[in-house]
PDB file of N, CA and C in Angstrom:
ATOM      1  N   UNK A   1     152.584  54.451 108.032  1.00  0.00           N
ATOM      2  CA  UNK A   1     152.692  53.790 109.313  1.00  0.00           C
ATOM      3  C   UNK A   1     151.351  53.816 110.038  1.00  0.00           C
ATOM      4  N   UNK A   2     150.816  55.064 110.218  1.00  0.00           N
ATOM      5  CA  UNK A   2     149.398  54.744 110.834  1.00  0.00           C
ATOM      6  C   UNK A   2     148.162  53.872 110.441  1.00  0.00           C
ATOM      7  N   UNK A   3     148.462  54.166 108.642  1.00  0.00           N
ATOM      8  CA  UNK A   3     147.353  53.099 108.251  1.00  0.00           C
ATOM      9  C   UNK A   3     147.803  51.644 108.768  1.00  0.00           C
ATOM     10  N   UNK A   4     149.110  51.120 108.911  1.00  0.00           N
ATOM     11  CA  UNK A   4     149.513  49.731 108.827  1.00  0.00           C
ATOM     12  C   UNK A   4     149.221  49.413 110.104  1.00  0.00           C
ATOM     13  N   UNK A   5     149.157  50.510 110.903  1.00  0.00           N
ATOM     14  CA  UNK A   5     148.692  50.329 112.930  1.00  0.00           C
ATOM     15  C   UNK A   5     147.342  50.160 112.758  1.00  0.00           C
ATOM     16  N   UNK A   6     146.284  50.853 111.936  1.00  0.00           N
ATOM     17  CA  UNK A   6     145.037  50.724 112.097  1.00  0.00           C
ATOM     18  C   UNK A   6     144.672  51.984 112.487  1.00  0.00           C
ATOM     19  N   UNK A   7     144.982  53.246 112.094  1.00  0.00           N
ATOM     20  CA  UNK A   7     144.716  54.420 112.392  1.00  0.00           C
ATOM     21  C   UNK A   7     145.047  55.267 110.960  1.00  0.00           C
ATOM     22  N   UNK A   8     144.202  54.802 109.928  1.00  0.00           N
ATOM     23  CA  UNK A   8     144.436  55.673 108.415  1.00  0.00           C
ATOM     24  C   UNK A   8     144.155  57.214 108.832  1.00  0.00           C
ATOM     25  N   UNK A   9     144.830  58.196 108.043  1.00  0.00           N
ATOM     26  CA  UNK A   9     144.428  59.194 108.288  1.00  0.00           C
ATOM     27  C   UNK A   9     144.484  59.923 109.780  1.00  0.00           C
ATOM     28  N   UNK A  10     145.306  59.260 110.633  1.00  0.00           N
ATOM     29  CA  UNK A  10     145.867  59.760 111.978  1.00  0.00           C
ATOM     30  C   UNK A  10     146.899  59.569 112.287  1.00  0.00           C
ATOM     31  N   UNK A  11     147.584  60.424 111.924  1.00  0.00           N
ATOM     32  CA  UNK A  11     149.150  60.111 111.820  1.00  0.00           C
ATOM     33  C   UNK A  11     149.717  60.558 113.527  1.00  0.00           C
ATOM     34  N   UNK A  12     149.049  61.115 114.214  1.00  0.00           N
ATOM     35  CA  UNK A  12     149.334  61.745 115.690  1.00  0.00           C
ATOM     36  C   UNK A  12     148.517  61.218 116.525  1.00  0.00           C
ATOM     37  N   UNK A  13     147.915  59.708 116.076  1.00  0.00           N
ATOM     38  CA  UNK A  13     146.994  58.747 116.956  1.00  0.00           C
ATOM     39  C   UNK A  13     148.339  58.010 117.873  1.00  0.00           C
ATOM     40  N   UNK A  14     148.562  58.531 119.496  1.00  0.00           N
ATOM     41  CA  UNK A  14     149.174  58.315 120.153  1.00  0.00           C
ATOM     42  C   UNK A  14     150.067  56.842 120.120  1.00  0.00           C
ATOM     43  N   UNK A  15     149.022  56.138 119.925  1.00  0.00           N
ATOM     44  CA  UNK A  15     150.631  54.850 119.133  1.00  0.00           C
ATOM     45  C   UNK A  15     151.517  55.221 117.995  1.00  0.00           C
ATOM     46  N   UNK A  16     150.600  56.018 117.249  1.00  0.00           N
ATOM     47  CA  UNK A  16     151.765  55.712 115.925  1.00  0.00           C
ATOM     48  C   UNK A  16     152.977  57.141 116.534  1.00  0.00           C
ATOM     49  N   UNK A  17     152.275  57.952 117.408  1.00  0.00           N
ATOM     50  CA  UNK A  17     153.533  58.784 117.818  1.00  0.00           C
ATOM     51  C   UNK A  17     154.218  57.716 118.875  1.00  0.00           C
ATOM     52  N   UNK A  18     153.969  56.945 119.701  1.00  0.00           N
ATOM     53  CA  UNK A  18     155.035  56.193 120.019  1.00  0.00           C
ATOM     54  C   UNK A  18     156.164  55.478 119.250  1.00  0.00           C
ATOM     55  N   UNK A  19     155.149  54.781 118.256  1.00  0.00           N
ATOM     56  CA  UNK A  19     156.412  54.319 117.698  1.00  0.00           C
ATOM     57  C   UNK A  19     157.256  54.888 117.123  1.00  0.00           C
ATOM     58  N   UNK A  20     156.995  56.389 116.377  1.00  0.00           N
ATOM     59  CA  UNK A  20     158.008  57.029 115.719  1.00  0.00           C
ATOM     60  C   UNK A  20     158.714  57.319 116.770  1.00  0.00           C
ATOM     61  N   UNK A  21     158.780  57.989 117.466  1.00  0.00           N
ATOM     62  CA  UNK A  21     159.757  57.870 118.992  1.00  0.00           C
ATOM     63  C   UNK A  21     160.337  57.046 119.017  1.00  0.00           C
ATOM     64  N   UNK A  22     159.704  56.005 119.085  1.00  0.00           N
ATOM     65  CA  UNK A  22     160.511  54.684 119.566  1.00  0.00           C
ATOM     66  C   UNK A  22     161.422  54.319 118.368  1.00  0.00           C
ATOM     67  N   UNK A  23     161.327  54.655 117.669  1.00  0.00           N
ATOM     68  CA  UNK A  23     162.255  54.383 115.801  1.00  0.00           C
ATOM     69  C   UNK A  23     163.237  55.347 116.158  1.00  0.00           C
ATOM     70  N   UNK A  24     162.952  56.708 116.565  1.00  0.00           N
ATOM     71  CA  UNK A  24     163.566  57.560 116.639  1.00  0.00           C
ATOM     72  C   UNK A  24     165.116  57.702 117.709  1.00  0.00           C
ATOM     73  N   UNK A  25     164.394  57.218 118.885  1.00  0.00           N
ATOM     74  CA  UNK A  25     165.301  56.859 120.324  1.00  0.00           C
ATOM     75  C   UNK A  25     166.215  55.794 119.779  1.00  0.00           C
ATOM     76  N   UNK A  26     165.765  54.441 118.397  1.00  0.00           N
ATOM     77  CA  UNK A  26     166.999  53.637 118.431  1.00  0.00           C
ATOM     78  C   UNK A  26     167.814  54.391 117.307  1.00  0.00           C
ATOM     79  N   UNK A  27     167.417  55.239 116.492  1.00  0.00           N
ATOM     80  CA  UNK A  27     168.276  55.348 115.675  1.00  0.00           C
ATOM     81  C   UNK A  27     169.464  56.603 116.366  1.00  0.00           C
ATOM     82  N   UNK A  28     168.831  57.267 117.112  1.00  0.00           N
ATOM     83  CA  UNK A  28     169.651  57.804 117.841  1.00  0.00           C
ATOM     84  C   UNK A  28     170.602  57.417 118.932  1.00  0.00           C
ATOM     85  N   UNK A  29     169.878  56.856 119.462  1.00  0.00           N
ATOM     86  CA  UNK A  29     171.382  55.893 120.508  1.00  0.00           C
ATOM     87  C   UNK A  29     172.092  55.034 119.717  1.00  0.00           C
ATOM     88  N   UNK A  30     171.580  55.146 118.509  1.00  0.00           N
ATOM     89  CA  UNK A  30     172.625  54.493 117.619  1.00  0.00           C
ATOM     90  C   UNK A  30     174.102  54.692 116.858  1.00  0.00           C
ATOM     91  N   UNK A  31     173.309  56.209 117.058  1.00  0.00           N
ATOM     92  CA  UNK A  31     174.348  57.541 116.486  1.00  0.00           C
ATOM     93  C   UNK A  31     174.235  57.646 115.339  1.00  0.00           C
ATOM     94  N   UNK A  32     173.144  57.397 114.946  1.00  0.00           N
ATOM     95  CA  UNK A  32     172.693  57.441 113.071  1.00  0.00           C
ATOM     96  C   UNK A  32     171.861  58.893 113.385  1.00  0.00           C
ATOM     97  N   UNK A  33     171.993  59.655 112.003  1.00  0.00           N
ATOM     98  CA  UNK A  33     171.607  60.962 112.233  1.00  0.00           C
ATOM     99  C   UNK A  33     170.320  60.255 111.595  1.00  0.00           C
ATOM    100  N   UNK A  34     168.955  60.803 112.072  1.00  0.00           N
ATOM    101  CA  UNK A  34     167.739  60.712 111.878  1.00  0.00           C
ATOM    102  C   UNK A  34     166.680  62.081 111.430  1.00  0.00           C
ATOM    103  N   UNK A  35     166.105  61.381 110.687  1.00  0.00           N
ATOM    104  CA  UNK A  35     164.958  62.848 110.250  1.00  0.00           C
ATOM    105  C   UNK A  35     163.683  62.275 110.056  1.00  0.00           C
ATOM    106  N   UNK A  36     163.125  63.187 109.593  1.00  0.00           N
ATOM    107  CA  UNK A  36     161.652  62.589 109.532  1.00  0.00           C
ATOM    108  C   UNK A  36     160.915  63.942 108.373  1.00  0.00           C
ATOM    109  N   UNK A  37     160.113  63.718 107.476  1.00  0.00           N
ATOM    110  CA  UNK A  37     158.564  64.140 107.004  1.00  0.00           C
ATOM    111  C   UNK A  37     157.615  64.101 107.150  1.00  0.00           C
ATOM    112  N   UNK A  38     157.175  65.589 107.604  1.00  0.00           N
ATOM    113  CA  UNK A  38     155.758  65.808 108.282  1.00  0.00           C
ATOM    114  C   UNK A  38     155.280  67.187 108.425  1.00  0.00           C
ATOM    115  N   UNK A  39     154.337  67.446 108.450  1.00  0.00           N
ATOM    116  CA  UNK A  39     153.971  68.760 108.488  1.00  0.00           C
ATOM    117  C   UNK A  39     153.103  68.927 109.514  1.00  0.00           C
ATOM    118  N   UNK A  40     152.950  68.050 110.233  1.00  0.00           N
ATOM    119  CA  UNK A  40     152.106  68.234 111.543  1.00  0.00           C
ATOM    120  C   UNK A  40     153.059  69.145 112.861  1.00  0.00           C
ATOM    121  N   UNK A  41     152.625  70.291 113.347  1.00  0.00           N
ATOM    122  CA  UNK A  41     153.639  70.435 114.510  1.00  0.00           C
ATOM    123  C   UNK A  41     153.659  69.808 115.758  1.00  0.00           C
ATOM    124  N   UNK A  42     152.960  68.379 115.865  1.00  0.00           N
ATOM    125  CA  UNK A  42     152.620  68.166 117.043  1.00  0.00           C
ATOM    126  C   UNK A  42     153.803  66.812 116.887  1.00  0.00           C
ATOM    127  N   UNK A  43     153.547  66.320 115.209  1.00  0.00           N
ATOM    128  CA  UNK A  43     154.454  65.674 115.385  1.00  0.00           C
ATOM    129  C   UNK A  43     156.083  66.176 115.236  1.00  0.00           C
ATOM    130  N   UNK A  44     156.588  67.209 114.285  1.00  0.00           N
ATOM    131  CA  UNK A  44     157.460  67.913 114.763  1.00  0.00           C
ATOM    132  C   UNK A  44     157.995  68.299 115.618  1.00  0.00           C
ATOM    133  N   UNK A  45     157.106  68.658 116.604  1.00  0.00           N
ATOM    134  CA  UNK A  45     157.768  69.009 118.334  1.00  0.00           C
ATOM    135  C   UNK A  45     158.053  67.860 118.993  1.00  0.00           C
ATOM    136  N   UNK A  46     157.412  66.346 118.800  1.00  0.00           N
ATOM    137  CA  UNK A  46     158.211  65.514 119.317  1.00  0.00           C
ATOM    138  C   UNK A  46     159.077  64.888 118.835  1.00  0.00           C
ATOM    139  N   UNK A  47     159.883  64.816 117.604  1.00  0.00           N
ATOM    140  CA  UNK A  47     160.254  64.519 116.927  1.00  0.00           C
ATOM    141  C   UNK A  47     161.847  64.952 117.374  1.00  0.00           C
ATOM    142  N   UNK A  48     161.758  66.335 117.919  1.00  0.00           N
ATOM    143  CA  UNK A  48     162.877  67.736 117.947  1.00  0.00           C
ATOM    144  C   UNK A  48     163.094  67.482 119.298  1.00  0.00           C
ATOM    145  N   UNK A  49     161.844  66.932 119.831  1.00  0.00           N
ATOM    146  CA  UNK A  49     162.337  66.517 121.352  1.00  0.00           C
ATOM    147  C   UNK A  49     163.030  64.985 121.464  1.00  0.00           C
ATOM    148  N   UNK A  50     162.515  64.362 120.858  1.00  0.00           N
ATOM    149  CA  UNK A  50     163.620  62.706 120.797  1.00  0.00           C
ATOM    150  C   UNK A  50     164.851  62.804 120.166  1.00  0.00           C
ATOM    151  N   UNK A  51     165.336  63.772 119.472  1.00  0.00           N
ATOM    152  CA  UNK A  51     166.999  64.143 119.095  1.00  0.00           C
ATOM    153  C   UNK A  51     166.884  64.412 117.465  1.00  0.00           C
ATOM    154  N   UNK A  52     165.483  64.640 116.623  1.00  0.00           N
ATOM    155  CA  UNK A  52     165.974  64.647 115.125  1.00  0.00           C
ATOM    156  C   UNK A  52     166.864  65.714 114.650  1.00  0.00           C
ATOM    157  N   UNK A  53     167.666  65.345 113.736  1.00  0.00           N
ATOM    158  CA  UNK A  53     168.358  66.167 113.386  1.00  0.00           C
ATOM    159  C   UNK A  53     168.196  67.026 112.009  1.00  0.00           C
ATOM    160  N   UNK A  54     167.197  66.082 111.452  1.00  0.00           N
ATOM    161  CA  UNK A  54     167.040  67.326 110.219  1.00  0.00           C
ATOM    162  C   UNK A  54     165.461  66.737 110.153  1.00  0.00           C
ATOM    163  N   UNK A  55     164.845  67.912 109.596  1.00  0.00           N
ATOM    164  CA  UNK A  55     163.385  68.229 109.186  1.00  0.00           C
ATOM    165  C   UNK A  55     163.093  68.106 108.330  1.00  0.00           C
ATOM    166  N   UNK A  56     161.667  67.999 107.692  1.00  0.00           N
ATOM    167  CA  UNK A  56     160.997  68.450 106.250  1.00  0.00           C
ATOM    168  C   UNK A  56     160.053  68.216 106.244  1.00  0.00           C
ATOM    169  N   UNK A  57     159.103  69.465 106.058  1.00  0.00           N
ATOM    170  CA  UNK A  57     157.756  69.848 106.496  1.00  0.00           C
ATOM    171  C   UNK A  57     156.942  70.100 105.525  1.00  0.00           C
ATOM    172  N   UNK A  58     157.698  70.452 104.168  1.00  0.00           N
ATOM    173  CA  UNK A  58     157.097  70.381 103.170  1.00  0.00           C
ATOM    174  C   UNK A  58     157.685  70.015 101.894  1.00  0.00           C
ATOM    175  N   UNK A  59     157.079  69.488 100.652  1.00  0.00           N
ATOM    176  CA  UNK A  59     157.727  69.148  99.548  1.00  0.00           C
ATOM    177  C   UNK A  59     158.055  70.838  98.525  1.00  0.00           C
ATOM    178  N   UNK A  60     158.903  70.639  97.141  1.00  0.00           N
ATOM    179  CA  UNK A  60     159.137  71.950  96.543  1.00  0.00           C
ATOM    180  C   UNK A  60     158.015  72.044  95.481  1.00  0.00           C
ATOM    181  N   UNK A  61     157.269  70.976  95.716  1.00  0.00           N
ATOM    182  CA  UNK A  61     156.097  71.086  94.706  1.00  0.00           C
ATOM    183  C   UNK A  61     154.685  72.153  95.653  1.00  0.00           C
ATOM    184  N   UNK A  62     154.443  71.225  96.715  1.00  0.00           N
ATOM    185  CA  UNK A  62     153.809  72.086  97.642  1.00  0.00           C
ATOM    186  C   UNK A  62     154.246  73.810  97.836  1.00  0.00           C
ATOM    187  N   UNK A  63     155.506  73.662  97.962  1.00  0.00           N
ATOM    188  CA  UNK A  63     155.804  75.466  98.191  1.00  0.00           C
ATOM    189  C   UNK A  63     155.717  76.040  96.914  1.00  0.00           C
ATOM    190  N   UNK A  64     155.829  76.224  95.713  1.00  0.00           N
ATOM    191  CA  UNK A  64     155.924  76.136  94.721  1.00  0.00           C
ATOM    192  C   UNK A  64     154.152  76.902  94.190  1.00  0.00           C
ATOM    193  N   UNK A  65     153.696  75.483  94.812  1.00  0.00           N
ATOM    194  CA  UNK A  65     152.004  75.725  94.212  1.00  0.00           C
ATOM    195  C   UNK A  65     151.586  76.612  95.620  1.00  0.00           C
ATOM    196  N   UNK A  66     151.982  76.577  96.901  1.00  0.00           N
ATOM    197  CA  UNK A  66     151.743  77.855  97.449  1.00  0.00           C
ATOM    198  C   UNK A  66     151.594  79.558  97.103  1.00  0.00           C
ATOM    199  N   UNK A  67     152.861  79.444  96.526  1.00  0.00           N
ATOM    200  CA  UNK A  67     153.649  80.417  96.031  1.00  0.00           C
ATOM    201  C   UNK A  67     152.678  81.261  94.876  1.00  0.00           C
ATOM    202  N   UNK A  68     152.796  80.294  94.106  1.00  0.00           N
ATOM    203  CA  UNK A  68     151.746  80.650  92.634  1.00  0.00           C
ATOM    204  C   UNK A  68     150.240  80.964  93.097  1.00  0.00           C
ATOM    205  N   UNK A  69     149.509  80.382  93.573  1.00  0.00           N
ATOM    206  CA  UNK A  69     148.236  80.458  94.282  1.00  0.00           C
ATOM    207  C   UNK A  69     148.531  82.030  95.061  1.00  0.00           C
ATOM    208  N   UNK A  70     149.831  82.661  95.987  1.00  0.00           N
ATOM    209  CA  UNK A  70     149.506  83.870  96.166  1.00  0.00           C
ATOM    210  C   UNK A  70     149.597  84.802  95.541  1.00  0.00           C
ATOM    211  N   UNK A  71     150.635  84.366  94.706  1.00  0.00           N
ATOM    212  CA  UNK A  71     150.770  85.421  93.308  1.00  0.00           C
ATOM    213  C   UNK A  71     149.634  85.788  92.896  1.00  0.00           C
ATOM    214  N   UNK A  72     148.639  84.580  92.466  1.00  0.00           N
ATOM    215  CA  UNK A  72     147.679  84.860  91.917  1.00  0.00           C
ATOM    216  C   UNK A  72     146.075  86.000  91.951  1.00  0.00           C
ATOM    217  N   UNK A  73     146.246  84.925  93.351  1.00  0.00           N
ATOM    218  CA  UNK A  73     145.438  85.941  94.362  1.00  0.00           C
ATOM    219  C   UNK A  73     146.088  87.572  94.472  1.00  0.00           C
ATOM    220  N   UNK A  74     147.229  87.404  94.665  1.00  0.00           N
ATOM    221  CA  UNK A  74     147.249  89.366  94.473  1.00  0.00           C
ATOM    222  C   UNK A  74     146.884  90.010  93.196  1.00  0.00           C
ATOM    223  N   UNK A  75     147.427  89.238  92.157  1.00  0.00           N
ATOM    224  CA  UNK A  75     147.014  90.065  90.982  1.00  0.00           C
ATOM    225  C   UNK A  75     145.508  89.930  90.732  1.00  0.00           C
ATOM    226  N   UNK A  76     144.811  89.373  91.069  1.00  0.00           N
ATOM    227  CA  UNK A  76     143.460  89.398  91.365  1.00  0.00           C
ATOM    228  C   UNK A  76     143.175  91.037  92.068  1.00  0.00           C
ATOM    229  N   UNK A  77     143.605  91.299  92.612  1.00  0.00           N
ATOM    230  CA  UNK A  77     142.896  92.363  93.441  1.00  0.00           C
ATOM    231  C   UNK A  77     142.250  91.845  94.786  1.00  0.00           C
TER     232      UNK A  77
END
């Protein structure tokens, strides 16, 4: 969405947080349960403030390769 506004790589460039709001406010007065993907908390907190009802902040590949990367690092020393 931000690249298609003209803001690649700014996903919390104040229009494109309007419009997710604004996506957000109809799907909710709609009474459609709404969510969203993102890992930004700035966009998360508004997200939680326009009514979303479910989250996801990260993929199981991402936690996954988190995970392994600390493993690693400990057995490292």
């Amino acid at each position: 969405l931000a690249a298609d506004m003209g803001h690649r790589g700014n996903p919390t460039h104040p229009e494109v947080m309007q419009a997710v709001e604004t996506v957000i406010g109809k799907g909710v007065a709609a009474g459609k349960p709404v969510g969203i993907m993102s890992g930004d908390p700035a966009m998360l907190a508004m997200a939680r403030k326009a009514g979303i009802r479910f989250f996801a902040s990260s993929t199981d590949v991402s936690l996954l390769s988190a995970a392994a990367a600390n493993l690693a690092a400990s057995m490292r020393g």
